[in-house]
PDB file of N, CA and C in Angstrom:
ATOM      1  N   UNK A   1       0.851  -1.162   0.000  1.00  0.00           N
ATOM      2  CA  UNK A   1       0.000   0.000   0.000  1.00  0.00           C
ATOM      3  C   UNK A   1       0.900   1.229   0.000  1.00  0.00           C
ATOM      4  N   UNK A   2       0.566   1.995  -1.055  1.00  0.00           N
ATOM      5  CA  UNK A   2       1.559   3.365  -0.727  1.00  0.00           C
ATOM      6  C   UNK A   2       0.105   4.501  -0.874  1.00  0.00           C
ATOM      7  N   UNK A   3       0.692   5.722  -0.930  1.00  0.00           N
ATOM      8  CA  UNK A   3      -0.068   7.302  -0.940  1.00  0.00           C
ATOM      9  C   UNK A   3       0.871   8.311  -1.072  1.00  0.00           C
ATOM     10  N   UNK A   4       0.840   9.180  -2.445  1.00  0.00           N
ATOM     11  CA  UNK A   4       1.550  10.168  -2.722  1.00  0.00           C
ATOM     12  C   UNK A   4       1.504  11.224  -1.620  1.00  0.00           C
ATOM     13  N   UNK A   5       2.387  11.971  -1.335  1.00  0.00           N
ATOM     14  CA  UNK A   5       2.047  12.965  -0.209  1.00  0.00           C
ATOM     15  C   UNK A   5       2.776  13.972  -0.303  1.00  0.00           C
ATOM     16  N   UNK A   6       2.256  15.338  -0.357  1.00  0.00           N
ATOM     17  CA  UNK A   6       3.177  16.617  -1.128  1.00  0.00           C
ATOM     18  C   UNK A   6       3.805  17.317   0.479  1.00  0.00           C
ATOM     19  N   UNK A   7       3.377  17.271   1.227  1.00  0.00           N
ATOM     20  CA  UNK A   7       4.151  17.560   2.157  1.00  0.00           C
ATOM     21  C   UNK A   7       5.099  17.187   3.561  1.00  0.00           C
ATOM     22  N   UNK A   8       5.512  15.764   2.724  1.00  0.00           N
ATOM     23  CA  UNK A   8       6.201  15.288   3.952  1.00  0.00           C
ATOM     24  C   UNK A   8       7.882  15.552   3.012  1.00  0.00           C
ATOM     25  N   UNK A   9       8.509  15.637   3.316  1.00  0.00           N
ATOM     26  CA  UNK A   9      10.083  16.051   3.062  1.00  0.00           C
ATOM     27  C   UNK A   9      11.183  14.478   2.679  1.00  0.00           C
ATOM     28  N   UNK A  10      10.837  13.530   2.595  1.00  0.00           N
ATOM     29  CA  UNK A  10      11.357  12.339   2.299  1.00  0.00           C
ATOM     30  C   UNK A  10      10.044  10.799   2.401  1.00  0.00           C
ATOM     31  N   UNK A  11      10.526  10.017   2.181  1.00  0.00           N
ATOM     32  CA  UNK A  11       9.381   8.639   1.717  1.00  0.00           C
ATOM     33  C   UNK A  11       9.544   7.713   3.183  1.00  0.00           C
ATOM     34  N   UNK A  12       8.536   7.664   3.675  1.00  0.00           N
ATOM     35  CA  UNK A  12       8.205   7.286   5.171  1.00  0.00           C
ATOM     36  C   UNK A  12       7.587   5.763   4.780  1.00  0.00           C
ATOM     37  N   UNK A  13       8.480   4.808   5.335  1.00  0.00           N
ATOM     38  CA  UNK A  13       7.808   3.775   5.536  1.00  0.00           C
ATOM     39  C   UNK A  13       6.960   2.661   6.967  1.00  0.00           C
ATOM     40  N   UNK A  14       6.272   1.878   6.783  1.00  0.00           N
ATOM     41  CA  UNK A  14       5.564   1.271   7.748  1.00  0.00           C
ATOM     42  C   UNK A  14       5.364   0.024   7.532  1.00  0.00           C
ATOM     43  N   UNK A  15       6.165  -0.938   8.771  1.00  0.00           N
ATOM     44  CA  UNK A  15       6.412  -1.898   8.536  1.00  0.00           C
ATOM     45  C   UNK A  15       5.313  -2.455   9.807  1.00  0.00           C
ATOM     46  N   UNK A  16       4.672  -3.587   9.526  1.00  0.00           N
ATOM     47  CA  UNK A  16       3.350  -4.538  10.331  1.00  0.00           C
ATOM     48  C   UNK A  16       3.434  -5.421  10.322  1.00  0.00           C
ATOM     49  N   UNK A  17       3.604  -6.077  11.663  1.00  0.00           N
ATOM     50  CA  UNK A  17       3.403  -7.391  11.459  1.00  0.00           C
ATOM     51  C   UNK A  17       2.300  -7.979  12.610  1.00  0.00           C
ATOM     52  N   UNK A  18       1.353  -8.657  12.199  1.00  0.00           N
ATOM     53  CA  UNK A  18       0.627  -9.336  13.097  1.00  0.00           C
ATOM     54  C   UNK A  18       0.655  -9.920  14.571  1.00  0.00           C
ATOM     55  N   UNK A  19       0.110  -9.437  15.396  1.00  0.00           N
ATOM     56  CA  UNK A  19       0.358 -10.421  16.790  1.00  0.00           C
ATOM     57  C   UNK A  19       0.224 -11.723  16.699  1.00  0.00           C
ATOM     58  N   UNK A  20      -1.019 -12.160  15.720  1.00  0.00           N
ATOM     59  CA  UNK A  20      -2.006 -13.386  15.515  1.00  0.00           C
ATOM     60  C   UNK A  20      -0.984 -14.398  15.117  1.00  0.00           C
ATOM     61  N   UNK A  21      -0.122 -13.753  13.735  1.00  0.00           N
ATOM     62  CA  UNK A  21       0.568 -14.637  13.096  1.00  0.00           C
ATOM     63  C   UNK A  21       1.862 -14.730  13.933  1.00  0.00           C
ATOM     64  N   UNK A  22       2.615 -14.038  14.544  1.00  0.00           N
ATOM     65  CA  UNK A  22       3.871 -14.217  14.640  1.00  0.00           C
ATOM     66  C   UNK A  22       3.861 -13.671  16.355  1.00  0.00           C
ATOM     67  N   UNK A  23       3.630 -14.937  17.431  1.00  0.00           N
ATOM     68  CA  UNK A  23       3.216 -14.630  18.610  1.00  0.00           C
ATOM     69  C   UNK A  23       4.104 -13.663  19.672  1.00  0.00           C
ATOM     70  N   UNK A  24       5.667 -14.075  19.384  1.00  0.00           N
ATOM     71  CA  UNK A  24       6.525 -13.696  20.099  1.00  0.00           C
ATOM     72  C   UNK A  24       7.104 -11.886  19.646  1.00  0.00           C
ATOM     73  N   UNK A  25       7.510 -11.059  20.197  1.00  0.00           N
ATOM     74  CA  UNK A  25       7.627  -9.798  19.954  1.00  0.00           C
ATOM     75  C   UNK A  25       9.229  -9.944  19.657  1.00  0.00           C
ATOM     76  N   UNK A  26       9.960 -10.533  20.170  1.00  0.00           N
ATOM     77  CA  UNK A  26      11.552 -10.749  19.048  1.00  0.00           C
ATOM     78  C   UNK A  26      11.534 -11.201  17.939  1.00  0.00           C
ATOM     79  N   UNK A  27      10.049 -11.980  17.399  1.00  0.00           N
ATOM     80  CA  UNK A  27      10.283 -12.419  16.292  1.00  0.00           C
ATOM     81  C   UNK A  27       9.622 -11.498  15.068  1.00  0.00           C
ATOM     82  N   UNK A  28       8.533 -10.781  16.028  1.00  0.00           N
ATOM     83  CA  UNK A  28       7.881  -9.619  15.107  1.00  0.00           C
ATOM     84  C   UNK A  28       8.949  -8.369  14.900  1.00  0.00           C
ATOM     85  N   UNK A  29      10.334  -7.984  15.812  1.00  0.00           N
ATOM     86  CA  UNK A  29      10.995  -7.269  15.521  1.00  0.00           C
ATOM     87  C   UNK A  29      12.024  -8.046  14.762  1.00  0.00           C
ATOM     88  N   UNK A  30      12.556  -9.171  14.524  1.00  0.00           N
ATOM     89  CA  UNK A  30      13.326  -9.522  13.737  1.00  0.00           C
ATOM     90  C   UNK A  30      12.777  -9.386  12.281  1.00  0.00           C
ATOM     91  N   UNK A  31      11.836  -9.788  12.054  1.00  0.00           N
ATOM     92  CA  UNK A  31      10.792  -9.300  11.205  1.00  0.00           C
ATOM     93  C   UNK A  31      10.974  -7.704  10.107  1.00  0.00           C
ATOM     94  N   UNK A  32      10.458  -7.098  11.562  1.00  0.00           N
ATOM     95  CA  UNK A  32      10.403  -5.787  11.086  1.00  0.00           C
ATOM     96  C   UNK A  32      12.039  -5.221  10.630  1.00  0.00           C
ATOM     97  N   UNK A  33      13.109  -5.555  11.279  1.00  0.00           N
ATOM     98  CA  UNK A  33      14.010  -4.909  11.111  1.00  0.00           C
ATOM     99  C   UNK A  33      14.693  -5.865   9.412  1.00  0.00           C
ATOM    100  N   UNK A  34      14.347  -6.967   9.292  1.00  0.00           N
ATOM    101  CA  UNK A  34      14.981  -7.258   7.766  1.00  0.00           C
ATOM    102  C   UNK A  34      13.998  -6.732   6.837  1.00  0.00           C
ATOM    103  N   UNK A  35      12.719  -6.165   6.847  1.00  0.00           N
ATOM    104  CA  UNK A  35      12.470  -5.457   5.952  1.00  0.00           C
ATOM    105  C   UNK A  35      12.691  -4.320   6.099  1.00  0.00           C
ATOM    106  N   UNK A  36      12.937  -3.428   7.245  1.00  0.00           N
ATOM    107  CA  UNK A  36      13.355  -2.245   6.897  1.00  0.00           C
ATOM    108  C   UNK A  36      14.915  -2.346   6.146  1.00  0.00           C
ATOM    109  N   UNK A  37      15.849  -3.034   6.743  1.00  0.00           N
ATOM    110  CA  UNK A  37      16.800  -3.294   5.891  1.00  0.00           C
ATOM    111  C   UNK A  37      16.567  -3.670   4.258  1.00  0.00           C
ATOM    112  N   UNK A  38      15.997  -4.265   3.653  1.00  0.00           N
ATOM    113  CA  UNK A  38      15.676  -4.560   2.465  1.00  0.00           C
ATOM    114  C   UNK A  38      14.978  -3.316   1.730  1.00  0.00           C
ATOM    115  N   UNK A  39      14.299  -2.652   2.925  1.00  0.00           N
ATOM    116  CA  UNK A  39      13.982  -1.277   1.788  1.00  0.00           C
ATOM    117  C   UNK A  39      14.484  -0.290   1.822  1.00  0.00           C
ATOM    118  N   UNK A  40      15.876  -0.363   2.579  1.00  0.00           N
ATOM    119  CA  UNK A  40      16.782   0.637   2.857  1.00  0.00           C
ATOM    120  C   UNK A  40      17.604   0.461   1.637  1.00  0.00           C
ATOM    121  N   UNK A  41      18.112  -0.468   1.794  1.00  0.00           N
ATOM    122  CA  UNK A  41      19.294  -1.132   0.648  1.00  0.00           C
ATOM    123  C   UNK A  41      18.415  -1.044  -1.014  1.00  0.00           C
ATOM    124  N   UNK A  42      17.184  -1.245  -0.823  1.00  0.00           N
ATOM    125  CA  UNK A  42      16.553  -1.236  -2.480  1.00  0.00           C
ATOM    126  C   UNK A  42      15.708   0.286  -2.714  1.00  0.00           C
ATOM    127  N   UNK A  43      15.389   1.401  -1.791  1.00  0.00           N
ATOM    128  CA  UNK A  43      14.791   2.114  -2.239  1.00  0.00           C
ATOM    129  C   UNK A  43      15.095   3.204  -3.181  1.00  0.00           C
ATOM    130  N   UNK A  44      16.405   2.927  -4.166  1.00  0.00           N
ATOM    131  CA  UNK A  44      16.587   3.557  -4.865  1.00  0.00           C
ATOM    132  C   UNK A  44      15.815   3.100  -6.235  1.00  0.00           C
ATOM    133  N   UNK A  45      15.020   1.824  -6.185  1.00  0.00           N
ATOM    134  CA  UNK A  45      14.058   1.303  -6.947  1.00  0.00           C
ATOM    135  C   UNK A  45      12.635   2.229  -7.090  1.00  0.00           C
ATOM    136  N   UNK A  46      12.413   3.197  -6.083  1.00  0.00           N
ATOM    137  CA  UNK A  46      11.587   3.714  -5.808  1.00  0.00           C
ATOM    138  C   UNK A  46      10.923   4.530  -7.398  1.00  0.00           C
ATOM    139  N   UNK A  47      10.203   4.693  -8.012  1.00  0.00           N
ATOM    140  CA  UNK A  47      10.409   6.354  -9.023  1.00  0.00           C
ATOM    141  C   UNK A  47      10.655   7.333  -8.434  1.00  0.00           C
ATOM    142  N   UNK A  48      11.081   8.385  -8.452  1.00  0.00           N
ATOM    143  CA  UNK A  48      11.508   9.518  -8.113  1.00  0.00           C
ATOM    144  C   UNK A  48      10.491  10.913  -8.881  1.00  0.00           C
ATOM    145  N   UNK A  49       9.698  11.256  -8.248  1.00  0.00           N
ATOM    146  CA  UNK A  49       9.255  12.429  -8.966  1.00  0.00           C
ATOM    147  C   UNK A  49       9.616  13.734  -8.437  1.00  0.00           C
ATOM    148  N   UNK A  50       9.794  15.049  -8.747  1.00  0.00           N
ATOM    149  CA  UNK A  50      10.093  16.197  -8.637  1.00  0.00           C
ATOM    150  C   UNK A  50       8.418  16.776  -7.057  1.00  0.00           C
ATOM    151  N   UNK A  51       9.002  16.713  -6.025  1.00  0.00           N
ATOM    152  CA  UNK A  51       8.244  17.482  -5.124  1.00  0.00           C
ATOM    153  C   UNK A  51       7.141  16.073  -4.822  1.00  0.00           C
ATOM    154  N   UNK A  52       7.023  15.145  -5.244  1.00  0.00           N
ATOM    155  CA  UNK A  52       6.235  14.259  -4.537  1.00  0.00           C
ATOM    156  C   UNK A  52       6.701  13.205  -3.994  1.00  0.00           C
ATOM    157  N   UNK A  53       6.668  12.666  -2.642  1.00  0.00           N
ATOM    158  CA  UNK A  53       6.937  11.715  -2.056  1.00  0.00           C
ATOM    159  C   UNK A  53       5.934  10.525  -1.269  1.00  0.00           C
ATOM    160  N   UNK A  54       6.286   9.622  -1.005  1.00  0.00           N
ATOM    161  CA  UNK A  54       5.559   8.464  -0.874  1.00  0.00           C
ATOM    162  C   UNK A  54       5.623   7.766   0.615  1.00  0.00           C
ATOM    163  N   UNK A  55       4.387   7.702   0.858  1.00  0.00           N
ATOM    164  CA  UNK A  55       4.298   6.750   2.615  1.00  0.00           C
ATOM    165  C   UNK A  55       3.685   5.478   1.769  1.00  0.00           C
ATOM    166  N   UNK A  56       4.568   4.481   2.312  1.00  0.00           N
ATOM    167  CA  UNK A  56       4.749   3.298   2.456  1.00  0.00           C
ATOM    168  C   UNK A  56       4.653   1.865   3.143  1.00  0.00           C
ATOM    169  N   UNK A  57       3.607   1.517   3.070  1.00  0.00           N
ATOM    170  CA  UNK A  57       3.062   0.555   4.374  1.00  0.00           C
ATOM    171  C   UNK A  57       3.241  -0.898   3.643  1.00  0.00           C
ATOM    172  N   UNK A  58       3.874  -1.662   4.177  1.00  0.00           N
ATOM    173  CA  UNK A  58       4.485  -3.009   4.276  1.00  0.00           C
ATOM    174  C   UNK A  58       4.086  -4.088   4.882  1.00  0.00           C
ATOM    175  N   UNK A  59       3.263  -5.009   5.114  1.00  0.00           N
ATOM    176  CA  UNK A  59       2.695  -5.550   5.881  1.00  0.00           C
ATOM    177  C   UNK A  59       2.857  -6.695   5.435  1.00  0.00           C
ATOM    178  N   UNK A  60       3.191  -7.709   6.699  1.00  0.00           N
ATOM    179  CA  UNK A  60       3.864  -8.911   6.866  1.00  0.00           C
ATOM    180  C   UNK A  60       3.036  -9.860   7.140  1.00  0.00           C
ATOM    181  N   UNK A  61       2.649 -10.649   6.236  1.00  0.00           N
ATOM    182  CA  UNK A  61       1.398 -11.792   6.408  1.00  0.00           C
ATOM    183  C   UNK A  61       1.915 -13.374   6.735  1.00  0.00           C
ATOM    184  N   UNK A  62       2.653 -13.443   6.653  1.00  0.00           N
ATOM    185  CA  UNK A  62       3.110 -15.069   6.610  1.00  0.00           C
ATOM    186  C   UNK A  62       3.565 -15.315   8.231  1.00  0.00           C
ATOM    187  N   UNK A  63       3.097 -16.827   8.215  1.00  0.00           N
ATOM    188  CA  UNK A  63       2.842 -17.585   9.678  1.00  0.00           C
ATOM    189  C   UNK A  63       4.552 -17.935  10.208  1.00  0.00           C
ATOM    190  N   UNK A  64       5.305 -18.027   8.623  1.00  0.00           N
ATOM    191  CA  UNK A  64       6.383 -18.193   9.312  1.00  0.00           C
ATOM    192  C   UNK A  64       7.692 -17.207   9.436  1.00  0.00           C
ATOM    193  N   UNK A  65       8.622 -17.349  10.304  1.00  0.00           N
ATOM    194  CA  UNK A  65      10.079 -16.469  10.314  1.00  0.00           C
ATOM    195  C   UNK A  65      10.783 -16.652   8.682  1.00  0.00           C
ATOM    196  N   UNK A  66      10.793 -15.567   8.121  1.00  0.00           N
ATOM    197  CA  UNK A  66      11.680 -15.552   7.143  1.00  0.00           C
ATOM    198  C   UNK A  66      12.872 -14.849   7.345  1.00  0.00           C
ATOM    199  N   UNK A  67      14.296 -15.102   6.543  1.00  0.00           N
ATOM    200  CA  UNK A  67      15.342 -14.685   6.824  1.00  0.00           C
ATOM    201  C   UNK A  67      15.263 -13.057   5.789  1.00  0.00           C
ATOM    202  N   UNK A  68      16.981 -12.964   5.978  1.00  0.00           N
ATOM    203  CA  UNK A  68      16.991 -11.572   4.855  1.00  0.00           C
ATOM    204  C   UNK A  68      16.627 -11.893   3.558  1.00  0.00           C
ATOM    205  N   UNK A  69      17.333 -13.087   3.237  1.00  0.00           N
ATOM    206  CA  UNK A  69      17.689 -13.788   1.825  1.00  0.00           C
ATOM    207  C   UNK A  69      16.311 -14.130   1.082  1.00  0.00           C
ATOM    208  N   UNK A  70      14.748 -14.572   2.125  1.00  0.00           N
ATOM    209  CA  UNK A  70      13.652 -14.854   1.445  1.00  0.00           C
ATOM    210  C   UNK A  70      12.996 -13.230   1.606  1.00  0.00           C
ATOM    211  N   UNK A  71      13.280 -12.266   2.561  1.00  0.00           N
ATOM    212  CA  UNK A  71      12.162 -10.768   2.467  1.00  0.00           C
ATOM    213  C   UNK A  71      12.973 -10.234   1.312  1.00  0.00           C
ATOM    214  N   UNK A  72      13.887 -10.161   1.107  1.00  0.00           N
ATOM    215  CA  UNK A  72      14.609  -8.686  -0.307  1.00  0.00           C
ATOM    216  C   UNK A  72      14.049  -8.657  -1.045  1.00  0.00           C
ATOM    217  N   UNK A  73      13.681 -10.103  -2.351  1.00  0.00           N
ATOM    218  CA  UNK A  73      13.052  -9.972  -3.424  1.00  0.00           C
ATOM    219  C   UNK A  73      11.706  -9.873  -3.513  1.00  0.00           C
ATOM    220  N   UNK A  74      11.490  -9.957  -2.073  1.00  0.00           N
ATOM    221  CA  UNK A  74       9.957  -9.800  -1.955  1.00  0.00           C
ATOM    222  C   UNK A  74       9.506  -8.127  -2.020  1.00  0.00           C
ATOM    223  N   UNK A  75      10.513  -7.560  -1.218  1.00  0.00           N
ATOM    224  CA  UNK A  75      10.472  -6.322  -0.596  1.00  0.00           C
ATOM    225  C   UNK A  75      11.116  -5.246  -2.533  1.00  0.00           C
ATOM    226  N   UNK A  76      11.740  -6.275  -2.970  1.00  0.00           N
ATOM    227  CA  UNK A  76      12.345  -5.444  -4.037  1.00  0.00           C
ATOM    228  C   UNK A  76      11.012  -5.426  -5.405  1.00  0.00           C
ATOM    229  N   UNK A  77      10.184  -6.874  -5.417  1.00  0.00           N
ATOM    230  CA  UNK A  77       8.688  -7.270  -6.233  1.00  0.00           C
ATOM    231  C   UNK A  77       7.712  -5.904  -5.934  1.00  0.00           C
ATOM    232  N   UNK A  78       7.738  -5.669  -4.487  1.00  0.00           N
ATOM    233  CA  UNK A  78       7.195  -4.350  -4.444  1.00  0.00           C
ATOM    234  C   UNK A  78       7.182  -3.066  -4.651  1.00  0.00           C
ATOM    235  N   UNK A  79       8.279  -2.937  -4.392  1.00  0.00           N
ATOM    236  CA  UNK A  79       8.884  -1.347  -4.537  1.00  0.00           C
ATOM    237  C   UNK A  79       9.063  -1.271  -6.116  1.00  0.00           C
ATOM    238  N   UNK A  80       9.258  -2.204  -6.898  1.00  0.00           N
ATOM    239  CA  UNK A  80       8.921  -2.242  -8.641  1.00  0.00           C
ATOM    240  C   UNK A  80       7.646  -1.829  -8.826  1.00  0.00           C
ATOM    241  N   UNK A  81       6.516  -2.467  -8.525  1.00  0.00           N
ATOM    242  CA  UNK A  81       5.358  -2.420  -8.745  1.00  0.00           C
ATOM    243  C   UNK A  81       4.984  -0.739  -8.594  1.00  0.00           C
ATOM    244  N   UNK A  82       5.332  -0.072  -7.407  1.00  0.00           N
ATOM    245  CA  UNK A  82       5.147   1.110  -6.941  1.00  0.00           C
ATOM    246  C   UNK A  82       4.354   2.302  -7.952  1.00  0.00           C
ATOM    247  N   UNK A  83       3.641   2.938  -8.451  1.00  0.00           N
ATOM    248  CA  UNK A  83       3.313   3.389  -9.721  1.00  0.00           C
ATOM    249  C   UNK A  83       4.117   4.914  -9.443  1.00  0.00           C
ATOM    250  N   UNK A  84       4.228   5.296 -10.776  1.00  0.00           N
ATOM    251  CA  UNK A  84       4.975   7.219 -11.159  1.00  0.00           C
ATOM    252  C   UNK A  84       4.170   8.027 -10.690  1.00  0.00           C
ATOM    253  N   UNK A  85       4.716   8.750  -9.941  1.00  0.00           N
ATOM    254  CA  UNK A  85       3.347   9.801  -9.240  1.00  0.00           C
ATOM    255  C   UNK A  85       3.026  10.603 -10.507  1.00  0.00           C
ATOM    256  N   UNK A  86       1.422  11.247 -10.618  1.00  0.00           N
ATOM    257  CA  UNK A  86       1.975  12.054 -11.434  1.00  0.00           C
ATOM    258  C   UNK A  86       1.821  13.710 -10.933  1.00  0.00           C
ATOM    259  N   UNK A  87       2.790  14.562 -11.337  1.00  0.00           N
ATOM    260  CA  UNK A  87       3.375  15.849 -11.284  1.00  0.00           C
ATOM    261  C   UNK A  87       2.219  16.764 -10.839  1.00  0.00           C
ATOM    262  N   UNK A  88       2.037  17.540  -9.274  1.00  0.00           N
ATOM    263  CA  UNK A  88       1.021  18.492  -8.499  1.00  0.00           C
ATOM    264  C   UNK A  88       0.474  19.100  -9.944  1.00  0.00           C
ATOM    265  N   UNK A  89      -0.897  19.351 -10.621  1.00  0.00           N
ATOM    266  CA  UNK A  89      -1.503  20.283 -10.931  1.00  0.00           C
ATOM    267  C   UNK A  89      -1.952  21.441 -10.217  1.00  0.00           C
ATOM    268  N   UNK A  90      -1.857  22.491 -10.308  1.00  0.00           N
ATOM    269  CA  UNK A  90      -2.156  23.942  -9.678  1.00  0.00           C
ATOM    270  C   UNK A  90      -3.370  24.675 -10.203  1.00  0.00           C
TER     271      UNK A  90
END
């Protein structure tokens, strides 16, 4: 899920992961921290438009612990998909 947004100053992301699915809270932060890593390292995949930037919500569905090596290409499938903002009309 993303949303163009003209006044935030850089691309804010939000990473979720379920209580339901993933019971323990070290494993929901191990979690959270290899995808923020994966969209640190790939968000130059992002498009880039002139004055518009993007909030970014990430949400982690699967029952089991994945490593770095299975979230990147997952995390990189997305940030492709991402669509071109298009340019503030006035």
């Amino acid at each position: 899920m993303y949303l163009d947004e003209l006044g935030i100053s850089d691309n804010q992301l939000l990473v979720s992961v379920s209580k339901k699915k993933l019971k323990n809270a070290t494993d929901r932060n191990y979690i959270k921290r290899r995808v923020k890593e994966a969209y640190r390292l790939n968000k130059h995949l992002l498009p880039s438009t002139q004055g518009s930037k993007k909030l970014i919500a990430l949400i982690y569905v699967s029952n089991d612990l994945m490593g770095y090596h299975d979230i990147s290409p997952k995390v990189i499938k997305v940030l492709r998909k991402v669509p071109v903002a298009k340019p503030p009309q006035e």
